[in-house]
N, C-alpha and C. Protein backbone atom coordinates (compact mmCIF):
# COMPACT_ATOMS: atom_id res chain seq x y z
N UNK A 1 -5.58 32.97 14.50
CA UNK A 1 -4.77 32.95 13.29
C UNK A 1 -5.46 33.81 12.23
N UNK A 2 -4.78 34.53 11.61
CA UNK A 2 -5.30 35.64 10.51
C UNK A 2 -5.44 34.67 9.48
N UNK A 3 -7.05 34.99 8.82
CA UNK A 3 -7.33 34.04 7.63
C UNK A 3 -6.22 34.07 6.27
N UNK A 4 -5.59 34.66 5.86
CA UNK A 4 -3.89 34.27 5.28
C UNK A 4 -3.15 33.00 5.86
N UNK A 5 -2.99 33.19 7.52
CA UNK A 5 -2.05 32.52 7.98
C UNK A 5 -2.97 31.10 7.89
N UNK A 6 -3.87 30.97 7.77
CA UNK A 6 -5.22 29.74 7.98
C UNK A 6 -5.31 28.95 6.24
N UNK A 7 -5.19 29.89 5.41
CA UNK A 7 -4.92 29.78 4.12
C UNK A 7 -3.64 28.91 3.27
N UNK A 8 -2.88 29.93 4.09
CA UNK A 8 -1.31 29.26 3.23
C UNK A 8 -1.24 27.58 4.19
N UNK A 9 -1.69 27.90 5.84
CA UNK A 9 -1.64 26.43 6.05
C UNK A 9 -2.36 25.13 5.31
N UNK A 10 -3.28 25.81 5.04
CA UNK A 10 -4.02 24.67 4.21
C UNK A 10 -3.59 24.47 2.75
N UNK A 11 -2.99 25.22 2.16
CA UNK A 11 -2.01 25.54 0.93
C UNK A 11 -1.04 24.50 1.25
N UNK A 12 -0.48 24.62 2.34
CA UNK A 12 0.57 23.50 2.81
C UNK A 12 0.51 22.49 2.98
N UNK A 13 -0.82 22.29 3.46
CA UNK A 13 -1.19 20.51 3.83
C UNK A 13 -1.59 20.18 2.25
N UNK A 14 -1.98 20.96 1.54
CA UNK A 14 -2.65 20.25 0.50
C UNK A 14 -1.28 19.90 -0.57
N UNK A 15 0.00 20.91 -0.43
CA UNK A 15 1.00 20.52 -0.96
C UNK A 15 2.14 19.24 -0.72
N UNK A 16 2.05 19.29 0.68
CA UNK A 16 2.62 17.92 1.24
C UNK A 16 1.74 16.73 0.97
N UNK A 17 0.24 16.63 0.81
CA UNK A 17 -0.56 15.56 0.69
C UNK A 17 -0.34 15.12 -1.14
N UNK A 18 -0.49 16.50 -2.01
CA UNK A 18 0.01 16.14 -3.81
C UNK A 18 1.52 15.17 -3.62
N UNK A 19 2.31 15.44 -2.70
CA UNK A 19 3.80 15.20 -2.78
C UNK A 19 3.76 13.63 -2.33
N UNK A 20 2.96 13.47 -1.59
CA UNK A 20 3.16 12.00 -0.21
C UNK A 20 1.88 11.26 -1.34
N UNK A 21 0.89 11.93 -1.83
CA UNK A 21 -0.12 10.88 -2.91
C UNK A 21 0.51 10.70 -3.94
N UNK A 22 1.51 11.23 -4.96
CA UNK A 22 2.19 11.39 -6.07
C UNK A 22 3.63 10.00 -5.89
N UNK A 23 3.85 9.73 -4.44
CA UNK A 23 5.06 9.15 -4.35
C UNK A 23 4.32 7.63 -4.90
N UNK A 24 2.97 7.63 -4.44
CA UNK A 24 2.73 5.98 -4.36
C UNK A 24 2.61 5.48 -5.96
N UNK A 25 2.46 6.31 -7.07
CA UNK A 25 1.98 5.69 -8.12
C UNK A 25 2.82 5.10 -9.07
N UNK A 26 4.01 5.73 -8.67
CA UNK A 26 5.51 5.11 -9.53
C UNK A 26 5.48 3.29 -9.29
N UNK A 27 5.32 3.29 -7.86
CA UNK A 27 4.89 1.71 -7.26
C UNK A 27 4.14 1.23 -7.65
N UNK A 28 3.00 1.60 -7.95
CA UNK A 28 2.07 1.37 -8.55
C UNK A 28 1.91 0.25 -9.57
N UNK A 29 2.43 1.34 -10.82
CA UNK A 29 2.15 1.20 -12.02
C UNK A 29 3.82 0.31 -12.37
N UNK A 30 4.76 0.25 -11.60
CA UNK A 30 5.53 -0.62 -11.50
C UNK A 30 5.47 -2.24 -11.18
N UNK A 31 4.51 -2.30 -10.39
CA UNK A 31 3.71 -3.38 -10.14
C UNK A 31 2.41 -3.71 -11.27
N UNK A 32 2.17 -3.22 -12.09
CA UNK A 32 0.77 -3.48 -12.94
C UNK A 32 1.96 -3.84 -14.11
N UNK A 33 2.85 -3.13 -14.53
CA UNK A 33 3.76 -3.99 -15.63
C UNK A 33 4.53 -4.33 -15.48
N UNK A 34 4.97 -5.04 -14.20
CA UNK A 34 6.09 -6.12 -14.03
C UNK A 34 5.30 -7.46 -13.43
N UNK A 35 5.52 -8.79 -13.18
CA UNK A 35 4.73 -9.57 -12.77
C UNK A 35 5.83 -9.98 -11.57
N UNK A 36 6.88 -9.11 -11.29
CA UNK A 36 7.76 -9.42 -9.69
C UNK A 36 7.46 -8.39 -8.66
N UNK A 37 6.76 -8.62 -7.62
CA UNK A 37 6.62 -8.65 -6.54
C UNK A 37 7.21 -8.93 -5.08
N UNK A 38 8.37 -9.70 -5.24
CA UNK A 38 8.71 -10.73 -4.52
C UNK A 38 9.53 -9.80 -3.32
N UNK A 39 10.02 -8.56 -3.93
CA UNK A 39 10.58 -7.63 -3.07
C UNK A 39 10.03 -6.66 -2.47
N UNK A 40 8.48 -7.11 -2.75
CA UNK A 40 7.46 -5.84 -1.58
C UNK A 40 6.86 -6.62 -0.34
N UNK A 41 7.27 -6.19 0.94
CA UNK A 41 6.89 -6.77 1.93
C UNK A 41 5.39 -6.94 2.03
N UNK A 42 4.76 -8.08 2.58
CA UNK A 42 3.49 -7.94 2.50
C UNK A 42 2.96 -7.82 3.51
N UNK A 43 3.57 -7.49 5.20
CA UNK A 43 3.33 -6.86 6.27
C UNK A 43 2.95 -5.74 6.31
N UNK A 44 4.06 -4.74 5.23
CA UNK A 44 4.45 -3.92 5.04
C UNK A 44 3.63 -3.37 4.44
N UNK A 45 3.03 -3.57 3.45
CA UNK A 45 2.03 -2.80 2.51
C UNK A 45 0.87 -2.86 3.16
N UNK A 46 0.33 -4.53 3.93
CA UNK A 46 -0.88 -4.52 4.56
C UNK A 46 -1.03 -3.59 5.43
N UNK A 47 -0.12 -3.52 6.40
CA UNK A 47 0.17 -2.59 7.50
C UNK A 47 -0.54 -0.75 6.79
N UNK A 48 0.97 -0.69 5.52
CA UNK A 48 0.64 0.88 5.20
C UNK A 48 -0.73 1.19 5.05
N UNK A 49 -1.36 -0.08 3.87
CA UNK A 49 -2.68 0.23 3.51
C UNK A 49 -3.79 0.17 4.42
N UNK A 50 -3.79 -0.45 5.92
CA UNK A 50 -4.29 -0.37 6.95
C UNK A 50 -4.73 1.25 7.23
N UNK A 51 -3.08 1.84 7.37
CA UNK A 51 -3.02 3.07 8.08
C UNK A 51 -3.34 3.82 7.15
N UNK A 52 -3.45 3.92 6.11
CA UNK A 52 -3.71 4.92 4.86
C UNK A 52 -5.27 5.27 5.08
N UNK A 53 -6.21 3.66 4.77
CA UNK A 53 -7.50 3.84 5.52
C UNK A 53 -7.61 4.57 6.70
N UNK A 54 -7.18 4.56 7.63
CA UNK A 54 -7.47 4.78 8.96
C UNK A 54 -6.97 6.38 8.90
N UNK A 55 -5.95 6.79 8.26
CA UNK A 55 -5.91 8.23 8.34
C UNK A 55 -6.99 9.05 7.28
N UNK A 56 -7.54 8.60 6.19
CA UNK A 56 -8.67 9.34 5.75
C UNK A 56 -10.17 9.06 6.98
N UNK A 57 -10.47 8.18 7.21
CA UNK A 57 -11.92 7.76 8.40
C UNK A 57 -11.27 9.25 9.21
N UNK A 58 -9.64 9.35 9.75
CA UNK A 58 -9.30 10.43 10.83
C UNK A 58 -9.81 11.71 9.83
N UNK A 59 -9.60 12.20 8.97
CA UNK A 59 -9.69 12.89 8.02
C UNK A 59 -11.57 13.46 7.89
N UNK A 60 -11.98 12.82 7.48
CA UNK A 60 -13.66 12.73 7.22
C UNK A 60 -14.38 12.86 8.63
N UNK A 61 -13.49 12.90 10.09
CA UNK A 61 -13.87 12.84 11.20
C UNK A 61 -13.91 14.30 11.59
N UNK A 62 -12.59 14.55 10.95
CA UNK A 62 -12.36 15.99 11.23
C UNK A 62 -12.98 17.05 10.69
N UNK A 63 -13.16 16.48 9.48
CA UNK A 63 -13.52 17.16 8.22
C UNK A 63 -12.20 18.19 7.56
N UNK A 64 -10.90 17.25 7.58
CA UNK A 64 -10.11 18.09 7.02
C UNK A 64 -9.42 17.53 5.68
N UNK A 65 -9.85 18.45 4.60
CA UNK A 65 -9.40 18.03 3.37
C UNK A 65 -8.44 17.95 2.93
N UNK A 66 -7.01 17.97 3.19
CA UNK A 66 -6.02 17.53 2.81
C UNK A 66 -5.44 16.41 3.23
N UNK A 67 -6.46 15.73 4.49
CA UNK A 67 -6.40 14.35 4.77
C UNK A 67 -7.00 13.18 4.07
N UNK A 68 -8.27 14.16 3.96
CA UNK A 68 -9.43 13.24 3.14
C UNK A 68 -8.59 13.18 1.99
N UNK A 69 -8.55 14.23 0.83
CA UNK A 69 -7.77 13.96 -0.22
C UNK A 69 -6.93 12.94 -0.47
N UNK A 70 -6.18 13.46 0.24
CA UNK A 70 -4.66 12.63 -0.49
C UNK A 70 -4.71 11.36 0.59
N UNK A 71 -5.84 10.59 1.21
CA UNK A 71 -5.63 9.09 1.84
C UNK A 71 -6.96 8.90 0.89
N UNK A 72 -7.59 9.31 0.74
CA UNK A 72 -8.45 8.29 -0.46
C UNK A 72 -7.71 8.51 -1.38
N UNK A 73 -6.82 8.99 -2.60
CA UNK A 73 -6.21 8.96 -3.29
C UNK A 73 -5.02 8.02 -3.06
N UNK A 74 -4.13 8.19 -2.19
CA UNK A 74 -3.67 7.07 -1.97
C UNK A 74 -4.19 6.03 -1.89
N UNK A 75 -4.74 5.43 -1.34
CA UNK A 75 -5.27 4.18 -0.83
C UNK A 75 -5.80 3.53 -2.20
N UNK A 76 -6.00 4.32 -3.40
CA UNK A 76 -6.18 3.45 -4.74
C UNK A 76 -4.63 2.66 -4.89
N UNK A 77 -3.75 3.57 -5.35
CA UNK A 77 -2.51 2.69 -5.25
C UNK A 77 -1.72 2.22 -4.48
N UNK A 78 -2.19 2.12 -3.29
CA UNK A 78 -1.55 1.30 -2.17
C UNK A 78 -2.00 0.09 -2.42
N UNK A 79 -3.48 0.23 -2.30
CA UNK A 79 -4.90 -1.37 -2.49
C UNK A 79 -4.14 -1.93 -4.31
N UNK A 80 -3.75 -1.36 -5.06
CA UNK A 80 -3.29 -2.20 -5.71
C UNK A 80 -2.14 -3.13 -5.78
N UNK A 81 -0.62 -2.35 -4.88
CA UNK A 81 0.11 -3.04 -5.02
C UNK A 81 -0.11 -4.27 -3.88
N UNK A 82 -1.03 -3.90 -2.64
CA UNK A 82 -0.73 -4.77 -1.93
C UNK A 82 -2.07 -5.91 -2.47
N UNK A 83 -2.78 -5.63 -3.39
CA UNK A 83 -3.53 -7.00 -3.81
C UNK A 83 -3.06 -7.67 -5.05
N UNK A 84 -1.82 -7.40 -5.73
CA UNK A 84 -1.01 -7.64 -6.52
C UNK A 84 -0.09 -8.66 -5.59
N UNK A 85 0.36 -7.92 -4.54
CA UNK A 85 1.42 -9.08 -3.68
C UNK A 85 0.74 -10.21 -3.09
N UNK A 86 -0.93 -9.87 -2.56
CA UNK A 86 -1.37 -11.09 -1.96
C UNK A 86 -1.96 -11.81 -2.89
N UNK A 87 -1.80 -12.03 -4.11
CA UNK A 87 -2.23 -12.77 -5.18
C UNK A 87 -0.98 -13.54 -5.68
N UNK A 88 0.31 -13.04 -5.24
CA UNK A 88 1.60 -13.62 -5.60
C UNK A 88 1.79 -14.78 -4.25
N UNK A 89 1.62 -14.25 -3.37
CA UNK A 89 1.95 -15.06 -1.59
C UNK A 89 0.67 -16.11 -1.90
N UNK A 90 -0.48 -16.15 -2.54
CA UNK A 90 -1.32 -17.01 -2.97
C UNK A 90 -0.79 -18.23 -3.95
N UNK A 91 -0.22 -17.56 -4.93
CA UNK A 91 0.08 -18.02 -5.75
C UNK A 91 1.30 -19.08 -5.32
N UNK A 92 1.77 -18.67 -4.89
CA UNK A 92 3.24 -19.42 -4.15
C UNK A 92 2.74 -20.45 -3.16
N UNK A 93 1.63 -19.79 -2.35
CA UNK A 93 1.42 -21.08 -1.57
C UNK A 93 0.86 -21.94 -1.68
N UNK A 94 0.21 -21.99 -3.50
CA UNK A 94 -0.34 -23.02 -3.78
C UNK A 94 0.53 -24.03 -4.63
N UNK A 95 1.54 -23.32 -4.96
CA UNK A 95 3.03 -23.92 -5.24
C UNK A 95 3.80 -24.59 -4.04
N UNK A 96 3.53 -24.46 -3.41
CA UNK A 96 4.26 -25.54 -2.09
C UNK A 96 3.16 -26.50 -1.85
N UNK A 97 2.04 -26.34 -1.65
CA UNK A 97 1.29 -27.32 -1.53
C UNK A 97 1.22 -28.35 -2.15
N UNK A 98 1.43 -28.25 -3.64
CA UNK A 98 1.66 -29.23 -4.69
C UNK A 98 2.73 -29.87 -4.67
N UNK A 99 3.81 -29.82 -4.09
CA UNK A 99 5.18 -30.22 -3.97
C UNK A 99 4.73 -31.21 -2.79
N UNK A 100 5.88 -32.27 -3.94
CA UNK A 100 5.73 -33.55 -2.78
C UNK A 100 7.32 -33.51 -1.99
N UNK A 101 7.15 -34.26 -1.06
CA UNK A 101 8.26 -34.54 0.08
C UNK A 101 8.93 -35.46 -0.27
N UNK A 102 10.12 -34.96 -0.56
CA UNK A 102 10.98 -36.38 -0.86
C UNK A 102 11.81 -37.06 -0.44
N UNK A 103 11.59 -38.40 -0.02
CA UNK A 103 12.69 -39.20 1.22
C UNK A 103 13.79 -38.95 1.09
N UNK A 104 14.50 -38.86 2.08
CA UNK A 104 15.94 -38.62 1.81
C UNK A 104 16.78 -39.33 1.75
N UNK A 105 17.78 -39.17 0.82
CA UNK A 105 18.53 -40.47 0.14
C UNK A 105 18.66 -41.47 1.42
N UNK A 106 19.01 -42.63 0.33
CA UNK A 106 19.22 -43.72 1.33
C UNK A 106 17.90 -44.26 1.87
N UNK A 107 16.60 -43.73 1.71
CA UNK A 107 15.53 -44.58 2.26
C UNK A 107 15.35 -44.33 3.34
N UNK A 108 16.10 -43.13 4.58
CA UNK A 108 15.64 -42.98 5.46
C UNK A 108 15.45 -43.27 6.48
N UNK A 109 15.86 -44.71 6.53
CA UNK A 109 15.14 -45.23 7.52
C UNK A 109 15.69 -46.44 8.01
């Protein structure tokens, strides 16, 4: 590959990585000033923020910087919304715990 053609590719990865790191922070910061959560999966984020890690470690393996970049950059606002949601799924399940069981009419029994 002619160092141009080696160039603009890396021009490219580094433009798709600004585009795909830039998407997460709207979420973000949507989550830091709202206190509802209730509509972000928490499979879902654990899962992403799993793979977010795991593609920069691929990244730093390779030594290729538009991986490294934009998954440690991500992975700040991923790790927030999804420790925002597991502080809500906390929060809730310490709200059921406190709830008592209540016989059902008639005594039940």
């Amino acid at each position: 590959m002619a160092p141009q053609a080696g160039f603009a590719v890396t021009l490219l990865g580094y433009a798709a990585a600004t585009l795909t790191t830039l998407s997460f922070f709207p979420q973000a910061l949507k989550t830091l000033r709202g206190a509802d959560v209730s509509g972000i999966s928490l499979r879902t984020y654990g899962l992403l923020t799993i793979g977010i890690a795991a593609w920069a470690v691929y990244g730093l393996l390779l030594g290729d910087g538009p991986l490294i970049v934009a998954n440690l950059i991500t992975l700040f606002p991923a790790s927030v919304v999804l420790e925002r949601r597991i502080q809500a799924q906390l929060r809730l399940g310490n709200r059921q715990q406190g709830r008592r069981v209540q016989p059902p009419p008639g005594g039940g029994g």
